[in-house]
C-alpha atoms as a PDB file:
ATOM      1  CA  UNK A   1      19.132   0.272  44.173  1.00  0.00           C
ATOM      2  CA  UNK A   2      23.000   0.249  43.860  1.00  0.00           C
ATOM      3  CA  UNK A   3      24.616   1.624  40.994  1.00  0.00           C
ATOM      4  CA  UNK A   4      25.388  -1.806  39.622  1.00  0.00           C
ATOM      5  CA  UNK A   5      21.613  -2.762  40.023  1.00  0.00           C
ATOM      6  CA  UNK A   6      20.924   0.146  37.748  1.00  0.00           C
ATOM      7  CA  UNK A   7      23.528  -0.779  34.669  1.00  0.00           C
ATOM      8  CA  UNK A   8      22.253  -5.029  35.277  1.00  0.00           C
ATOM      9  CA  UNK A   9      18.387  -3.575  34.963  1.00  0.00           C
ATOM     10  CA  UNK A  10      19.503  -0.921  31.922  1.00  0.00           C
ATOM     11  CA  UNK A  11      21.285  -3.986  29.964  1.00  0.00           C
ATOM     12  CA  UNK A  12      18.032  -6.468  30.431  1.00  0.00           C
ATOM     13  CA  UNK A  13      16.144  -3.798  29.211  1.00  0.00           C
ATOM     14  CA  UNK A  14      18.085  -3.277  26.017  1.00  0.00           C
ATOM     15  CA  UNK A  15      18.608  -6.894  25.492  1.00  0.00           C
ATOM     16  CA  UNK A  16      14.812  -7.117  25.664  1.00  0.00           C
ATOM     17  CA  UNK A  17      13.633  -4.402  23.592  1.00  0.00           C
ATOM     18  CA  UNK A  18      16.555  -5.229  20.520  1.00  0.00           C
ATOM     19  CA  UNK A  19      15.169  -8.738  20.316  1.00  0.00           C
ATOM     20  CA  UNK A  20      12.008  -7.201  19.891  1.00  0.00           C
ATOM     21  CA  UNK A  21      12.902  -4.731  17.025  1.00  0.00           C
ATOM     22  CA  UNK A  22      14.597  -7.604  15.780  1.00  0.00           C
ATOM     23  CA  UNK A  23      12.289  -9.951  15.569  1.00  0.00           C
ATOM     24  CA  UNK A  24       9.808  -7.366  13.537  1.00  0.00           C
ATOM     25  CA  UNK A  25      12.488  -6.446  10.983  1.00  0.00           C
ATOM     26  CA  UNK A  26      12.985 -10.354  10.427  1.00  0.00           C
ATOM     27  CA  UNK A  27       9.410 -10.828   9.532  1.00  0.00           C
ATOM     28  CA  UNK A  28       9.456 -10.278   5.261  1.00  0.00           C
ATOM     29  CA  UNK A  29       5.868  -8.278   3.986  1.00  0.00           C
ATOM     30  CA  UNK A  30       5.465 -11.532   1.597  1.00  0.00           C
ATOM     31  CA  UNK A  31       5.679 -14.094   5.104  1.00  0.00           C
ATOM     32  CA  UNK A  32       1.389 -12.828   5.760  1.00  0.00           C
ATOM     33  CA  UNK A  33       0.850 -14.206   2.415  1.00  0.00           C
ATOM     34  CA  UNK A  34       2.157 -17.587   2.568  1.00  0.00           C
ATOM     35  CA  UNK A  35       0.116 -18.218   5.773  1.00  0.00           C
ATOM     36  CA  UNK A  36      -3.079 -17.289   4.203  1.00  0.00           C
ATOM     37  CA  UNK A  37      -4.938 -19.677   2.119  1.00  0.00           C
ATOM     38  CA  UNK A  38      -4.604 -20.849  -1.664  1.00  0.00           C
ATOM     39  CA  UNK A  39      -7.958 -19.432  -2.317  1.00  0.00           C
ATOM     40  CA  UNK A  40      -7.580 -16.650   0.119  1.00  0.00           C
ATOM     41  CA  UNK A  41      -4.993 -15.102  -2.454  1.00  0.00           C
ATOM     42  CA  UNK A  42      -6.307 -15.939  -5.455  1.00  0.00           C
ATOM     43  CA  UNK A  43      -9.407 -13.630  -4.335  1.00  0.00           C
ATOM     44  CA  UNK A  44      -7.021 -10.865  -2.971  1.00  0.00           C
ATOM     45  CA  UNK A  45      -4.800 -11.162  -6.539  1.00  0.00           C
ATOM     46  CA  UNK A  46      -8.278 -10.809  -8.994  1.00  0.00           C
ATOM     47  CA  UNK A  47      -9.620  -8.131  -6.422  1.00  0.00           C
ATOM     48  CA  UNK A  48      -6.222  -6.034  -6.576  1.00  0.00           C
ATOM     49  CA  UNK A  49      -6.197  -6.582 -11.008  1.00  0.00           C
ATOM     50  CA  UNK A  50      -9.665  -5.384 -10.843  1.00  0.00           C
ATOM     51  CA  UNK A  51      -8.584  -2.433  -8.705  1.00  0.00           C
ATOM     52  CA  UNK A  52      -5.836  -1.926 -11.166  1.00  0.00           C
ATOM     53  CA  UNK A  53      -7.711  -2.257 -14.083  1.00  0.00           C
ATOM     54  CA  UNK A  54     -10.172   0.615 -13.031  1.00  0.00           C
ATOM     55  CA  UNK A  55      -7.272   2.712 -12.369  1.00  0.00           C
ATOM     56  CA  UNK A  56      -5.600   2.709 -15.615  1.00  0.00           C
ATOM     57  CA  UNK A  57      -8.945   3.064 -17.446  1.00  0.00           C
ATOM     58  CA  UNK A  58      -9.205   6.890 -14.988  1.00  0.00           C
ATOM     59  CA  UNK A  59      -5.564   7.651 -16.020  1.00  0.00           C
ATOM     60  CA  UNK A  60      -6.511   6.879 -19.451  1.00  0.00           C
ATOM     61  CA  UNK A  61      -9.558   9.421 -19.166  1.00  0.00           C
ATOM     62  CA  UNK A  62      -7.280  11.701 -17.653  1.00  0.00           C
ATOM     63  CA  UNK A  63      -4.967  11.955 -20.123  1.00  0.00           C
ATOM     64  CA  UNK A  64      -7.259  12.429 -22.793  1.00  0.00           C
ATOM     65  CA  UNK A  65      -9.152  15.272 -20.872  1.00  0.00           C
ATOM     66  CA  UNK A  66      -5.500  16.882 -20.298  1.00  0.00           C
ATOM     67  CA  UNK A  67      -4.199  16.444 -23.764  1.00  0.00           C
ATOM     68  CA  UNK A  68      -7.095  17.756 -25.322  1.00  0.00           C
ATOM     69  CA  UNK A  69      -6.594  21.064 -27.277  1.00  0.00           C
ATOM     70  CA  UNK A  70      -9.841  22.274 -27.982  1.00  0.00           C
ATOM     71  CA  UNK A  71     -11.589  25.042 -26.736  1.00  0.00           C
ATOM     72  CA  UNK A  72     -13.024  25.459 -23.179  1.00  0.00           C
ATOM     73  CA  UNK A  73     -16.148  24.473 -24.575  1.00  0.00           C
ATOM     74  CA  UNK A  74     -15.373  21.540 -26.382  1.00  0.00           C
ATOM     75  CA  UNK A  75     -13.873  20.352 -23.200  1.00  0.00           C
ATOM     76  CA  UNK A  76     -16.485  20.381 -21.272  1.00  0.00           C
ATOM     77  CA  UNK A  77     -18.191  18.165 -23.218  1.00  0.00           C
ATOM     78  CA  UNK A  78     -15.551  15.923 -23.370  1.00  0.00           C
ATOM     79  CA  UNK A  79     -15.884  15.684 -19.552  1.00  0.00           C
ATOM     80  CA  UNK A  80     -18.765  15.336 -19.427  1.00  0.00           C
ATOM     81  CA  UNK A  81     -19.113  12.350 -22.093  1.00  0.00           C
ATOM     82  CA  UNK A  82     -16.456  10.641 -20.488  1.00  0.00           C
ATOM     83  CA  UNK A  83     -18.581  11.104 -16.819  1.00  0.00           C
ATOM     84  CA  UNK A  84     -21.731   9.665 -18.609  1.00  0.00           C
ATOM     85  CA  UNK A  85     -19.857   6.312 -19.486  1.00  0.00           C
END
């Protein structure tokens, strides 16, 4: 291959692989939503507030185990009430 060869084969390559990168960073995170079904995301939405849900009743434990200013003892049992619910 001829020096010109090389620089026509380089520039298809480039062309190719922006159009590619491209077309990925056109693509918005929401677009997989709207192609799913009505139903389809209603299930996802109550699964992911059910998922949140849990997680703010653990922080909630959390923070009570962390604020709690009793004695090593005392929190202990704390813990271990809050494990038994």
């Amino acid at each position: 291959m001829s020096g010109g060869q090389v620089m026509v084969v380089l520039i298809v390559m480039i062309v190719m692989i922006a159009s590619v990168v491209r077309g990925k960073h056109r693509r918005s995170p929401g677009l997989d939503l709207m192609d799913r079904s009505h139903g389809e995301q209603d299930g996802e939405t109550r699964a992911m507030r059910q998922e949140m849900q849990q997680l703010k009743e653990r922080i909630q434990v959390l923070e009570r185990v962390i604020t709690d200013n009793h004695k090593t003892v005392d929190l202990d049992r704390e813990i271990d009430r809050l494990r038994d619910r």
